[in-house]
Structures are given as C-alpha cells and as structure tokens.
N, C-alpha and C. Protein backbone atom coordinates (compact mmCIF):
# COMPACT_ATOMS: atom_id res chain seq x y z
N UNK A 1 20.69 -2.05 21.86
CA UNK A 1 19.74 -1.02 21.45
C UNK A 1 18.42 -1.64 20.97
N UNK A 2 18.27 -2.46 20.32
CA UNK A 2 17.18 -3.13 19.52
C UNK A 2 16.64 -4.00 20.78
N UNK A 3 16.91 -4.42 21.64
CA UNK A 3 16.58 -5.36 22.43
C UNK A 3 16.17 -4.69 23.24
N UNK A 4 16.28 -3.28 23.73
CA UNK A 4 15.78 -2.41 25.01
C UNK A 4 14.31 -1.47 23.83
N UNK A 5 14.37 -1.38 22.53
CA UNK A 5 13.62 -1.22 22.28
C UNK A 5 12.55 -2.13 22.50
N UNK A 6 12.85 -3.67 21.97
CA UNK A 6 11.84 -4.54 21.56
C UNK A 6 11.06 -5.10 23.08
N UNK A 7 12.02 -4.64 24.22
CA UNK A 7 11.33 -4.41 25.55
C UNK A 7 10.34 -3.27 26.17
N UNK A 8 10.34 -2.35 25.71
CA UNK A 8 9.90 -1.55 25.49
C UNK A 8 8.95 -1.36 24.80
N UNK A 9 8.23 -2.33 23.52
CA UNK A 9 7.36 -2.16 23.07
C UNK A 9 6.15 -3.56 23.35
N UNK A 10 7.18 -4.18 23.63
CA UNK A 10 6.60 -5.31 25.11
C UNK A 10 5.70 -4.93 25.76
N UNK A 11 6.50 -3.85 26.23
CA UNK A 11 6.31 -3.33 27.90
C UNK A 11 4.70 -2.26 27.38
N UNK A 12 4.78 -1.91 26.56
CA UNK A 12 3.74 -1.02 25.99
C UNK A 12 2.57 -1.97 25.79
N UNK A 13 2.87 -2.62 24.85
CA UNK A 13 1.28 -3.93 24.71
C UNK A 13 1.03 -4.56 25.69
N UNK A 14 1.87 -4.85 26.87
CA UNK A 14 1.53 -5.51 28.03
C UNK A 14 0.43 -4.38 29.07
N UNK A 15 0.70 -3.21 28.91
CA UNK A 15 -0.09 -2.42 29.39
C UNK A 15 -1.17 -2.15 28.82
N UNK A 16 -1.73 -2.46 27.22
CA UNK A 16 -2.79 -2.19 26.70
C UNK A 16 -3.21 -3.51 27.09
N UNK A 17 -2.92 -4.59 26.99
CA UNK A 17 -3.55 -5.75 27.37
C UNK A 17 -4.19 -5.84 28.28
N UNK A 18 -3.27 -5.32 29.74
CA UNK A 18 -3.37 -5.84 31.29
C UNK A 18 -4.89 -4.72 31.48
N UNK A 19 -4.96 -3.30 30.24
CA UNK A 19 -6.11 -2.55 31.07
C UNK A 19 -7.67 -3.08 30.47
N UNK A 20 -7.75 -4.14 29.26
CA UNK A 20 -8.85 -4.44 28.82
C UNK A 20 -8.86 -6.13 28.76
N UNK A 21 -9.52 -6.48 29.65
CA UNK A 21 -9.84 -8.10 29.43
C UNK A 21 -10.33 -9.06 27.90
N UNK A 22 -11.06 -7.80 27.37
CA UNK A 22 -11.68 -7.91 25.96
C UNK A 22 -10.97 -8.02 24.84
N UNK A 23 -10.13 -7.10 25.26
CA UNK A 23 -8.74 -7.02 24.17
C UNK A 23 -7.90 -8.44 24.27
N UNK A 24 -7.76 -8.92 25.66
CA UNK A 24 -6.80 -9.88 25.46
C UNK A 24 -7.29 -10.59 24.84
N UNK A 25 -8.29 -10.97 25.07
CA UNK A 25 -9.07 -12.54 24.21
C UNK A 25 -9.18 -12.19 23.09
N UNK A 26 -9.27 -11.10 22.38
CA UNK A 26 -9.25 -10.71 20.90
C UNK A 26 -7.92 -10.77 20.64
N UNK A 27 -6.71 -10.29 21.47
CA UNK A 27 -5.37 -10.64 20.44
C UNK A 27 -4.80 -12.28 20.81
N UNK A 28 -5.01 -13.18 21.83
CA UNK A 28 -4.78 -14.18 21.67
C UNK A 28 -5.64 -14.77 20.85
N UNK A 29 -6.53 -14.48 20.50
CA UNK A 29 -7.58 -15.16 19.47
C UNK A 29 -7.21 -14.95 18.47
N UNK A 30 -6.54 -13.64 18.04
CA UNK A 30 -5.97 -13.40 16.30
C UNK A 30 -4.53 -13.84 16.55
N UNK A 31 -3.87 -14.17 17.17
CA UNK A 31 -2.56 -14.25 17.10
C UNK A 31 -2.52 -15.82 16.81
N UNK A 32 -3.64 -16.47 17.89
CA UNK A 32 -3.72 -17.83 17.24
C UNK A 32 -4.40 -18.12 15.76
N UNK A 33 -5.04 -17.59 15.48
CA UNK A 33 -5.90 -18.07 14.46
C UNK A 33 -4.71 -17.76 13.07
N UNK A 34 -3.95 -16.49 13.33
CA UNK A 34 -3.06 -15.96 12.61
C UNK A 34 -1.98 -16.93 12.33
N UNK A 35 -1.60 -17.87 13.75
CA UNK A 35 -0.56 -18.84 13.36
C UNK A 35 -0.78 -20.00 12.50
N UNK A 36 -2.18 -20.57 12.64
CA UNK A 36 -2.65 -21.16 12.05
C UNK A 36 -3.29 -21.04 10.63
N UNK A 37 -3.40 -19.95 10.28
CA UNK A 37 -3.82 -19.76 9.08
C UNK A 37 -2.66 -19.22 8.05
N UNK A 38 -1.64 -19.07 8.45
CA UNK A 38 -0.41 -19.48 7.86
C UNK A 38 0.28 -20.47 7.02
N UNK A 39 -0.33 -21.30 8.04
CA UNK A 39 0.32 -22.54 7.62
C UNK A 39 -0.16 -23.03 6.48
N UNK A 40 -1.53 -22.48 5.91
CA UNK A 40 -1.61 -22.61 4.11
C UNK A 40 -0.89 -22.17 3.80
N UNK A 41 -0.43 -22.68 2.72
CA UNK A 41 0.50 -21.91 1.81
C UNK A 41 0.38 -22.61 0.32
N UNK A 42 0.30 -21.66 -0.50
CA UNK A 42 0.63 -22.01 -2.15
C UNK A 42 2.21 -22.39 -2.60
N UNK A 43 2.24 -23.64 -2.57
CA UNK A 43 3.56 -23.58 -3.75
C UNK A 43 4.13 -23.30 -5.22
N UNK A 44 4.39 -22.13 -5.13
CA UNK A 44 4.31 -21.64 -6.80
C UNK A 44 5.78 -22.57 -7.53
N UNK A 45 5.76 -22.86 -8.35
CA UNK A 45 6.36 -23.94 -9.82
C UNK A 45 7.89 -23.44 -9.74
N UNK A 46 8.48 -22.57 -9.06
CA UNK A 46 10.08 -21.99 -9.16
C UNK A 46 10.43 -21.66 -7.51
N UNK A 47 9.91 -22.92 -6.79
CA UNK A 47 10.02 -22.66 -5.26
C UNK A 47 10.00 -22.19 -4.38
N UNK A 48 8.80 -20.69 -4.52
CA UNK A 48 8.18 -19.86 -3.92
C UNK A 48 7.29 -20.82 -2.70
N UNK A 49 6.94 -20.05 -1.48
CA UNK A 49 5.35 -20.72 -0.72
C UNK A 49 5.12 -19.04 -0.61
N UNK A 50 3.92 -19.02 -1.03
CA UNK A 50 3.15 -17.87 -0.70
C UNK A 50 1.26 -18.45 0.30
N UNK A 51 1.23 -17.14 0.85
CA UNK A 51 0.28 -17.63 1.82
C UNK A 51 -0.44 -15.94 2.16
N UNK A 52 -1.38 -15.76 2.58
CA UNK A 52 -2.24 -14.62 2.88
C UNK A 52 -1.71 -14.44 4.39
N UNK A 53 -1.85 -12.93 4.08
CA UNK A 53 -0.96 -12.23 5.40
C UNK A 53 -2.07 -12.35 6.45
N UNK A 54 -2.69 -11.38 6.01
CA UNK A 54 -4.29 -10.87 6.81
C UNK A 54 -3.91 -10.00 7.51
N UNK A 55 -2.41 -9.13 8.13
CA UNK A 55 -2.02 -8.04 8.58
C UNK A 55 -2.59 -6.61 8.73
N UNK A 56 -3.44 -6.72 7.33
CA UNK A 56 -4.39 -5.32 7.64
C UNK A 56 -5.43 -5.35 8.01
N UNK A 57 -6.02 -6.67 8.17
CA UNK A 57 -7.18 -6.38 8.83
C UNK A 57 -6.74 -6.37 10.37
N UNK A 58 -5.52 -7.31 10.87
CA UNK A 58 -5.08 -7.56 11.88
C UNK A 58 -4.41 -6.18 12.84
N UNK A 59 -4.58 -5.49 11.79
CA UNK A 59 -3.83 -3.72 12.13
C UNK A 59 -5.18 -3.66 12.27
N UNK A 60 -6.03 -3.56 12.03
CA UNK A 60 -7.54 -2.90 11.66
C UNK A 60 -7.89 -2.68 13.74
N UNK A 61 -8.12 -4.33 13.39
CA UNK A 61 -8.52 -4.96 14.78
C UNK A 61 -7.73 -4.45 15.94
N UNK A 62 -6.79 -4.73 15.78
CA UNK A 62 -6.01 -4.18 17.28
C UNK A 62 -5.05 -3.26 17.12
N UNK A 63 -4.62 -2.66 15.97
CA UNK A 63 -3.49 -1.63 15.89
C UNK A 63 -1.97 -1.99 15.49
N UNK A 64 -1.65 -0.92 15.94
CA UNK A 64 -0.29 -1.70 15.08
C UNK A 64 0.54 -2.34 16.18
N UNK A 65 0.70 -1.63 17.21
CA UNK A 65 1.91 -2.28 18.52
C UNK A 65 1.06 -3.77 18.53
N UNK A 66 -0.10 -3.88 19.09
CA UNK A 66 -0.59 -5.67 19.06
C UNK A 66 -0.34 -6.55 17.68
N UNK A 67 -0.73 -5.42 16.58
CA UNK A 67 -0.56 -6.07 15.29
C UNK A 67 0.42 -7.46 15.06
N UNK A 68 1.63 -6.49 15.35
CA UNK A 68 3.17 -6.76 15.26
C UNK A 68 2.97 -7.79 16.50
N UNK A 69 2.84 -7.62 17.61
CA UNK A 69 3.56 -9.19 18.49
C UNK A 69 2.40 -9.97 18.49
N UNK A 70 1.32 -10.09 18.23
CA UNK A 70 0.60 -11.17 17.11
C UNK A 70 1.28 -12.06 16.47
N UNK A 71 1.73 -11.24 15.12
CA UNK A 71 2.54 -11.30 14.11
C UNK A 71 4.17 -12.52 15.02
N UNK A 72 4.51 -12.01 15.84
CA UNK A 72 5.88 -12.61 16.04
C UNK A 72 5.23 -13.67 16.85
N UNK A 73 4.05 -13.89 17.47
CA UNK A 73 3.55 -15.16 17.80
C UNK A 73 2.82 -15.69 17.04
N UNK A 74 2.58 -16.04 15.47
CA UNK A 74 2.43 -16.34 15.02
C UNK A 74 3.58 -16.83 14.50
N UNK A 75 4.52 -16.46 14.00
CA UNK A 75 6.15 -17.13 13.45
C UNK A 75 6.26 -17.83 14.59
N UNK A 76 6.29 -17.52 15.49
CA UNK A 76 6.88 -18.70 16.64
C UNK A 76 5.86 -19.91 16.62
N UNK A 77 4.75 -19.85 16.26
CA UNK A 77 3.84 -21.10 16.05
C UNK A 77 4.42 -22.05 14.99
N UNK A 78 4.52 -20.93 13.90
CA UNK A 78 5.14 -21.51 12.74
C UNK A 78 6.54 -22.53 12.50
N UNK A 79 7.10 -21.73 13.57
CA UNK A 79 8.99 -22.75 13.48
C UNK A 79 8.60 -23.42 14.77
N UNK A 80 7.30 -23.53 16.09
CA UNK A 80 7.11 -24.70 16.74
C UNK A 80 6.52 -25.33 16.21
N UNK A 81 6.03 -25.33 14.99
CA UNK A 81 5.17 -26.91 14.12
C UNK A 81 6.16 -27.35 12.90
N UNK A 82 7.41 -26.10 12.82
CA UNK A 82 8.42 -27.04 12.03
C UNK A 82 8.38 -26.51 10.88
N UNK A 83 7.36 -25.61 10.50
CA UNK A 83 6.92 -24.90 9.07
C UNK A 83 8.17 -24.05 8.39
N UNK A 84 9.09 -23.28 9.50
CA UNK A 84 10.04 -22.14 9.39
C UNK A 84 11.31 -22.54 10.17
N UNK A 85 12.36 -22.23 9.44
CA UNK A 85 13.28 -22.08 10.67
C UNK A 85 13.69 -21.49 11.77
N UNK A 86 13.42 -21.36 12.99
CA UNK A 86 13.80 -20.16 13.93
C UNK A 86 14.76 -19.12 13.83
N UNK A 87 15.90 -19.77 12.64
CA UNK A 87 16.87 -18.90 12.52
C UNK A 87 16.21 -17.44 12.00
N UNK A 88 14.77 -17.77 10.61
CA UNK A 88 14.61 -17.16 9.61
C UNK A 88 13.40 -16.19 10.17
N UNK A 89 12.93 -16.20 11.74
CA UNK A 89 12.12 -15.22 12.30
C UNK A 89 12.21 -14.16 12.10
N UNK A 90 13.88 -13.36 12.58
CA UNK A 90 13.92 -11.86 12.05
C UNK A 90 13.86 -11.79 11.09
N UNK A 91 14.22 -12.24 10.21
CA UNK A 91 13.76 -11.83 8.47
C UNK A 91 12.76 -11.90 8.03
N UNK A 92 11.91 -13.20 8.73
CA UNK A 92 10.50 -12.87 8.25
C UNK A 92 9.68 -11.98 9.13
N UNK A 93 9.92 -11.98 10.60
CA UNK A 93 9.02 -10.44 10.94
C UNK A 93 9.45 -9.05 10.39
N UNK A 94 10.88 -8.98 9.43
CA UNK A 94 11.12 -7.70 8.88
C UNK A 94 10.07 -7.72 7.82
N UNK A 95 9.71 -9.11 6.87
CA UNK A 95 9.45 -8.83 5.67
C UNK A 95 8.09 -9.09 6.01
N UNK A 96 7.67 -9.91 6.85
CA UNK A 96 6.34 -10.50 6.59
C UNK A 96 5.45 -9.87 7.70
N UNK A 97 6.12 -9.17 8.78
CA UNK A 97 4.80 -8.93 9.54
C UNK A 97 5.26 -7.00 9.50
N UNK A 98 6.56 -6.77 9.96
CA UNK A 98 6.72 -5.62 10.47
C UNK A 98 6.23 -4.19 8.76
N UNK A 99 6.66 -4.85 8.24
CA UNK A 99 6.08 -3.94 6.61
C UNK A 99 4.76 -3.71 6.36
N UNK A 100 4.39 -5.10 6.59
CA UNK A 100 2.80 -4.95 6.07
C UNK A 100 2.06 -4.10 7.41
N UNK A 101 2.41 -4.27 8.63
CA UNK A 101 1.91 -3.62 9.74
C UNK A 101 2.04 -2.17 9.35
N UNK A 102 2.89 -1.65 9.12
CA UNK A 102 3.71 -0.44 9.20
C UNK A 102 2.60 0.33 7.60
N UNK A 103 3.02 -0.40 6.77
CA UNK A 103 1.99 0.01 5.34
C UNK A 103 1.07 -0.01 5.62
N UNK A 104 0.37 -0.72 6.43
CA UNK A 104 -1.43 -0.31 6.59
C UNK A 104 -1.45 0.65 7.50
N UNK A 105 -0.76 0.84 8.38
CA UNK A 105 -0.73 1.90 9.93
C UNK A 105 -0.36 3.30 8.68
N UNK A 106 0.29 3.41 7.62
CA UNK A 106 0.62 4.54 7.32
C UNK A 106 -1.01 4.36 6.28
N UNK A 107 -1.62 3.87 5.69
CA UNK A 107 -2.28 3.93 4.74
C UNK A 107 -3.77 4.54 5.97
N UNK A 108 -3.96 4.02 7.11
CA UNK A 108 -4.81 4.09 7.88
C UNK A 108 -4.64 6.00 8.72
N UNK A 109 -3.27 6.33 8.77
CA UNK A 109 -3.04 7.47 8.94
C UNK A 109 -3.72 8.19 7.74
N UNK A 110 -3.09 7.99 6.73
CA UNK A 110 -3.43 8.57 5.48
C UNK A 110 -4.84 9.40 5.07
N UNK A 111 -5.85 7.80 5.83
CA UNK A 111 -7.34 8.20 5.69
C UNK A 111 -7.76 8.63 6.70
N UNK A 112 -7.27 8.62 7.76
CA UNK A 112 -7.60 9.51 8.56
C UNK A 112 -7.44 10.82 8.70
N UNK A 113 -6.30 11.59 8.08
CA UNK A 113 -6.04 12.71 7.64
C UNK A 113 -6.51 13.09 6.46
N UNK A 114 -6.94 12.35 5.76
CA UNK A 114 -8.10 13.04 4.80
C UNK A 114 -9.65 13.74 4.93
N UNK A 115 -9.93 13.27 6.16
CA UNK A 115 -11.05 13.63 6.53
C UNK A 115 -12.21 13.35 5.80
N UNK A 116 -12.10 11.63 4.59
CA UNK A 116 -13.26 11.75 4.45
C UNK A 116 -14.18 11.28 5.43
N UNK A 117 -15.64 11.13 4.95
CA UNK A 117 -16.74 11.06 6.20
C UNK A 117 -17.45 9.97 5.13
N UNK A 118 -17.03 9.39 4.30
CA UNK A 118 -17.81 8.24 3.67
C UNK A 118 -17.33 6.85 4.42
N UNK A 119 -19.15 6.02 4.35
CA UNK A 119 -18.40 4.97 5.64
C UNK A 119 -17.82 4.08 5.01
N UNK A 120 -17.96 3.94 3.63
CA UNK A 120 -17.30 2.73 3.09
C UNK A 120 -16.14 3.46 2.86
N UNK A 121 -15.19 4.03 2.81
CA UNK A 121 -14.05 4.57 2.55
C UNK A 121 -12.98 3.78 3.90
N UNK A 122 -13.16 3.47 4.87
CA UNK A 122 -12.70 2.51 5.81
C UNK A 122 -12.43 1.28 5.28
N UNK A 123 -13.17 0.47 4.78
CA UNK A 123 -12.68 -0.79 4.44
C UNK A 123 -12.11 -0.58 3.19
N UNK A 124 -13.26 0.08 2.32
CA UNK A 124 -12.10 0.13 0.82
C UNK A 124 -10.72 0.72 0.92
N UNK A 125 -10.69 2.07 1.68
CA UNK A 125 -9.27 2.28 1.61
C UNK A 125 -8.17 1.62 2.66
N UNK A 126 -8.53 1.45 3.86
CA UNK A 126 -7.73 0.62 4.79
C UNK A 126 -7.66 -0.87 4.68
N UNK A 127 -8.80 -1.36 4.37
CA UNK A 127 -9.08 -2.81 4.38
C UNK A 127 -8.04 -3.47 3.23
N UNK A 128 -8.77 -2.66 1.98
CA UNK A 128 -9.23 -3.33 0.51
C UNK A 128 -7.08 -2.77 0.06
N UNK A 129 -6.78 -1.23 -0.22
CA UNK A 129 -5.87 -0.88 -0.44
C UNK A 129 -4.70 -0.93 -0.05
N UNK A 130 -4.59 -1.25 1.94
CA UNK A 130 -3.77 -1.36 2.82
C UNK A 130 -3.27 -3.10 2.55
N UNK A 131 -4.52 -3.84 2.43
CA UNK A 131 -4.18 -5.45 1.90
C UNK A 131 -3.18 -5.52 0.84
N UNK A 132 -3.34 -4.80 -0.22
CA UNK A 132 -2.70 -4.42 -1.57
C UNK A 132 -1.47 -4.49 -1.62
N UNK A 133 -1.20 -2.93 -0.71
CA UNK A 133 0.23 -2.33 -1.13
C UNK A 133 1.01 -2.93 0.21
N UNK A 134 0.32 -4.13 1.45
CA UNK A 134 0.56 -4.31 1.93
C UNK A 134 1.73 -5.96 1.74
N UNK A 135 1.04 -6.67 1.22
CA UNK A 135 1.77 -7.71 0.45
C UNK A 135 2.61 -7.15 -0.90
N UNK A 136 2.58 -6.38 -1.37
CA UNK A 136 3.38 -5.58 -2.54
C UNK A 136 4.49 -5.53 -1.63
N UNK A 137 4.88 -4.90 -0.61
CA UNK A 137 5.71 -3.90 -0.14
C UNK A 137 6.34 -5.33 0.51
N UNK A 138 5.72 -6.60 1.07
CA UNK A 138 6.32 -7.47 1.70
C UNK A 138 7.22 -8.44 0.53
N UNK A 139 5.67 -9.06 -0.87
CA UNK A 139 6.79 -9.47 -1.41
C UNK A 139 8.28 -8.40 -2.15
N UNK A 140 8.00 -7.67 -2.64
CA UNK A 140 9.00 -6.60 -3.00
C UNK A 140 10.46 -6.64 -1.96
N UNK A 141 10.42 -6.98 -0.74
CA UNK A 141 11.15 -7.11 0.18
C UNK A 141 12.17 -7.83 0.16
N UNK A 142 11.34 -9.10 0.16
CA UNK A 142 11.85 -10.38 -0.25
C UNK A 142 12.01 -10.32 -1.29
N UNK A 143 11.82 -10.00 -2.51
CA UNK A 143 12.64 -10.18 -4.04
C UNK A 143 14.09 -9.69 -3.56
N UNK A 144 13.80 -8.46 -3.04
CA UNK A 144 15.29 -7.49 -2.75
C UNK A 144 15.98 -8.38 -2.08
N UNK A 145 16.25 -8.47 -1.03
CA UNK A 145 17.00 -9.40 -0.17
C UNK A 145 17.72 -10.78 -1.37
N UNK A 146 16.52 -11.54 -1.79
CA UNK A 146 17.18 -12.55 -2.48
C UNK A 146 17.83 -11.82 -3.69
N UNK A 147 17.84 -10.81 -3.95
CA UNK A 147 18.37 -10.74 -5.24
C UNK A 147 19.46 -10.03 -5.24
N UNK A 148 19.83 -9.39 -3.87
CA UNK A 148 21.11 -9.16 -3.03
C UNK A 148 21.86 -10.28 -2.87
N UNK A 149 21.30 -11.21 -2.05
CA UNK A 149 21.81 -12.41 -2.06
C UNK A 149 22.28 -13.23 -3.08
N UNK A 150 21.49 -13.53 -3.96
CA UNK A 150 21.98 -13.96 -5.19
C UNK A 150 23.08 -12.93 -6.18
N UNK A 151 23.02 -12.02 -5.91
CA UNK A 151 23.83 -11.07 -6.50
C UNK A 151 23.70 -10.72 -8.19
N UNK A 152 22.02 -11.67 -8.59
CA UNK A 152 21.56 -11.04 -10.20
C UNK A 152 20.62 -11.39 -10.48
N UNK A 153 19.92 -10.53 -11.10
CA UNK A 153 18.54 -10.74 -11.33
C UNK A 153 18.41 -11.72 -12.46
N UNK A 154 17.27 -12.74 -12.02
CA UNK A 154 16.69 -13.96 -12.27
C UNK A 154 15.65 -14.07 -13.03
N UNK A 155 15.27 -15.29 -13.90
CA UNK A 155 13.74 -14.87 -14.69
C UNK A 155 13.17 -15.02 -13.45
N UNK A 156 13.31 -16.43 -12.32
CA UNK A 156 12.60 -16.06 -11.20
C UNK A 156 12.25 -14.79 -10.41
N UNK A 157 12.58 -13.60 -10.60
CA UNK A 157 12.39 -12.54 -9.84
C UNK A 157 11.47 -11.72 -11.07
N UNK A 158 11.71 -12.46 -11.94
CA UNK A 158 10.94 -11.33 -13.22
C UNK A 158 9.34 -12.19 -13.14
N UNK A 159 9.50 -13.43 -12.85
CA UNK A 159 7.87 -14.43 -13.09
C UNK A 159 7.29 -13.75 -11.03
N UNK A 160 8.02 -13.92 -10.65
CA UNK A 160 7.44 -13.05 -8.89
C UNK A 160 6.87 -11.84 -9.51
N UNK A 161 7.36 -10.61 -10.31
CA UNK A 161 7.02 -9.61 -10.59
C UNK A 161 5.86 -9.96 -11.31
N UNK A 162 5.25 -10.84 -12.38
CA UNK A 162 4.47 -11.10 -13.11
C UNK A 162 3.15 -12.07 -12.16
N UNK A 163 3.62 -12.03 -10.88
CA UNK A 163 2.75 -13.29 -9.65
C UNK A 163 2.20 -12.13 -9.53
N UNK A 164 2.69 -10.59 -9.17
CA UNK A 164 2.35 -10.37 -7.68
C UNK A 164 0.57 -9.43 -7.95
N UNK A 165 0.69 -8.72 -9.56
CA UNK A 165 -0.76 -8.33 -9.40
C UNK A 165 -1.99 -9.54 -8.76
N UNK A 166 -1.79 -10.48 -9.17
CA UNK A 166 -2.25 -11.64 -8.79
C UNK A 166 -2.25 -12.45 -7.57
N UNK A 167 -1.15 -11.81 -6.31
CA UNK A 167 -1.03 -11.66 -5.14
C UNK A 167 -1.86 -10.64 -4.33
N UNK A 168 -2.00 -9.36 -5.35
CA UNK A 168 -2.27 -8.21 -4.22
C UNK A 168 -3.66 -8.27 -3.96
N UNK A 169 -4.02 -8.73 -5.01
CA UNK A 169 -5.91 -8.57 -5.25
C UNK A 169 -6.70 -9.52 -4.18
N UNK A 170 -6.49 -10.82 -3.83
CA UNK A 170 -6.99 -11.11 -3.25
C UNK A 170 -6.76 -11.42 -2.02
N UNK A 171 -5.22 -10.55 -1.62
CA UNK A 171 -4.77 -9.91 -0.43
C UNK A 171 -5.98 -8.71 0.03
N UNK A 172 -6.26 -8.40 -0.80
CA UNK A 172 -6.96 -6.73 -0.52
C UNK A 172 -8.58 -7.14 -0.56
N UNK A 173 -9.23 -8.18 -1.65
CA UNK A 173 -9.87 -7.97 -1.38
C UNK A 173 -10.17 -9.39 0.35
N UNK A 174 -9.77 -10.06 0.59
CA UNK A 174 -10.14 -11.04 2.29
C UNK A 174 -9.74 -9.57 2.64
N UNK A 175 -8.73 -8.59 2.82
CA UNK A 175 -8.50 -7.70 4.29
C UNK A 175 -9.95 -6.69 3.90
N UNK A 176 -10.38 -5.92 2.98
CA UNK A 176 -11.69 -5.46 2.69
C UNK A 176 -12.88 -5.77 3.05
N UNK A 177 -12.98 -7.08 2.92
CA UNK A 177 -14.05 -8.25 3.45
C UNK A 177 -14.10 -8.50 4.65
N UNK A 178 -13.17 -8.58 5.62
CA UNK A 178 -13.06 -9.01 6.98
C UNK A 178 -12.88 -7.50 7.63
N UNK A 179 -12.50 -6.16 6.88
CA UNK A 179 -12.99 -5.07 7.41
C UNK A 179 -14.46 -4.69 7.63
N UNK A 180 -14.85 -5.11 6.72
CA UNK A 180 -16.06 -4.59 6.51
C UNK A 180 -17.28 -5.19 7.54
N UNK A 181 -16.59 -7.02 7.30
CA UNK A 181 -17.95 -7.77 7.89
C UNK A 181 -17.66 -6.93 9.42
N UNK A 182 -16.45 -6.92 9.81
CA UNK A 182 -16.08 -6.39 11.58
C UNK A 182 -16.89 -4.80 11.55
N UNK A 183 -16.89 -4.09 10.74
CA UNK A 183 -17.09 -2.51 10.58
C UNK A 183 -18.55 -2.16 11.15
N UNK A 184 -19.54 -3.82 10.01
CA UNK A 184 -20.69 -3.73 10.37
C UNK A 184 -21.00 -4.41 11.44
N UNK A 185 -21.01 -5.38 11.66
CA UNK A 185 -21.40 -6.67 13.45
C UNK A 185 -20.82 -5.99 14.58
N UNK A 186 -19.77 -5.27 14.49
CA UNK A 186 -18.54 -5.68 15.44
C UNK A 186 -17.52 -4.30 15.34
N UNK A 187 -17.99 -2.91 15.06
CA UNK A 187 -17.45 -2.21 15.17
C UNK A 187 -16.87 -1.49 16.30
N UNK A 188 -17.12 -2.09 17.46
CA UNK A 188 -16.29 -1.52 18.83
C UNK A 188 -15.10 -2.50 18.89
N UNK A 189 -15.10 -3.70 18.10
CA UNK A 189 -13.14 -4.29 18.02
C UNK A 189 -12.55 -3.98 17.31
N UNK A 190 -12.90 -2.87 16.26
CA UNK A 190 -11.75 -2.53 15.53
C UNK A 190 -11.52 -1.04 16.04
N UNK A 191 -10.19 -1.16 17.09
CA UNK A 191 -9.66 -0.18 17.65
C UNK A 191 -8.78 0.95 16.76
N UNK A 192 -9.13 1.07 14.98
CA UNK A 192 -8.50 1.65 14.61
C UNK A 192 -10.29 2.72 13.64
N UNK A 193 -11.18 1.95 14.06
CA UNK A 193 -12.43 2.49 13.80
C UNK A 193 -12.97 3.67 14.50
N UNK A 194 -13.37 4.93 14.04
CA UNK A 194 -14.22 5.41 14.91
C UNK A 194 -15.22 6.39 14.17
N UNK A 195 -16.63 5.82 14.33
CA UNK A 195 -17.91 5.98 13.69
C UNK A 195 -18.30 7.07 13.92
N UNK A 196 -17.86 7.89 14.72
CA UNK A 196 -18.41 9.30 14.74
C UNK A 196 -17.54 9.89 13.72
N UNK A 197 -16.72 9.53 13.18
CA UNK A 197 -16.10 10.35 11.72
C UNK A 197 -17.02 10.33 10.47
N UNK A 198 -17.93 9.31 10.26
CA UNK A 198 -18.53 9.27 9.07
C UNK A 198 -20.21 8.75 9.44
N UNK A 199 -20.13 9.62 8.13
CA UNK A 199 -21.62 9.62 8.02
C UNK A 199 -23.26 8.21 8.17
C-alpha cells in the first residue's frame, strides 16, 4: 500500500517536472543545496545535532509534492556522505521533512483562506510562522518517539523543551527572509505565490 502510494506521488512530480524545464533546475538546485546545507549541524551538550530545515521556504518555492522528494533527496545525500544511517531515512523523512512540509502546506492553506490582501502577510505568515511551528512540530516528533522509546521522561527531554523557543525563531525568521527576498526578485518561483491576491 505505501509503496504504490509513494509511486504514485513519484509519478505525480515526475509529471510536474517533465512539463516545465524551469522547474527542474529549480528543484534539483534546492534539493541539492538542501542536501548540503544539512550537513551543518549544532551539537547541543546532551547529544542532540540540530540543523535548519529550510522546508518552508522549500514548500514556498516548489510546493509540497516537490517539497517532500527534495526532502528525501536530500537524506539520501546525507547517508551517501555517511552523515545518517540509511536505516534512519523513514524516520527522518517522517520527522524531518514530511511534518514540516505538511505544517507549512496547512499554514499556507490557512492564509490563503483568509483572504488577506496584505503583501507582507505571505512571508510573515507562511515564511516567518510556517518556519516556527514547522520545526516545533518536527522537534516535538522526535522528543515523542524517543521518549516512547526510552519509555520515561528525561531532564533531556525537559532541556529539548527549554532549546526549542530558541530553535523556532531563527527557523522562522531564515524561512521569512528567504520568502521574502524570493517574493520580491523572484516572485514567479514561488509556485505557492500569487500577486494578484494582494495589494
């Protein structure tokens, strides 16, 4: 079942790809740059690596179906330079790409059904907010899981809770920033943009 889906949504981005030449070079260009900019990572003092998603701007840019297999070619960069284990892909495209995709695609619905017509309301609320609750919702994920796993809550899961305001902010504000600079230069690549809504 999962495998005729995940063909299937293949089969869908392969057709948005194959009809715009422009597009491709924009998602192999973020998918690479995405793998590579991964590979920073912060080591926090109780054996965390944390690292900037960039998922909402990466939703911004191409949507959510490209978002996402971006996203899974980027992990595959990651466990071909040795960074990840291949085993630990599905878990991290559950936690690390498929959430944060999914939270900005609903936060981006959101403002679009609001109907405001202010132009900065795009980056602040998709960019700036979607960055936010977008790494919230990923690390939050991962606390859960390990703390299933471990089977009890940890001061480590209580000092993550005390990281993460300090995670979200400057998650939100790079996806805000890289909305915005694209919104203004470069507003015909962000396929989730459209300027006749606002003023």
């Amino acid at each position: 079942m999962l495998v005729c889906i995940a063909l299937l949504w293949v089969r869908r981005c392969h057709v948005f790809l194959r009809r715009d030449s422009r597009l491709q070079h924009i998602f192999w260009g973020c998918a690479l740059a995405l793998g590579l900019f991964w590979r920073i990572r912060i080591d926090v003092d109780f054996g965390v690596s944390l690292h900037f998603l960039l998922l909402s701007a990466l939703t911004l840019i191409l949507d959510w179906e490209l978002a996402m297999l971006a996203g899974v070619i980027g992990l595959s960069l990651l466990a071909l330079q040795g960074a990840t284990p291949w085993l630990l892909i599905p878990l991290n495209f559950i936690g690390g790409v498929f959430i944060p995709v999914m939270v900005t695609k609903w936060v981006v619905d959101v403002e679009r059904k609001s109907g405001g017509k202010l132009f900065f309301a795009y980056p602040l609320v998709n960019g700036f907010l979607g960055g936010g609750l977008s790494i919230v919702a990923s690390v939050l994920f991962g606390m859960t899981v390990c703390w299933l796993g471990d089977g009890e809550w940890s001061q480590d899961h209580s000092l993550m809770l005390a990281y993460l305001p300090l995670i979200a902010l400057p998650e939100g504000v790079i996806n805000g920033m890289l909305a915005t600079g694209m919104m203004v230069y470069f507003p015909d690549v962000l396929r989730t943009f459209d300027s006749s809504r606002y003023q």
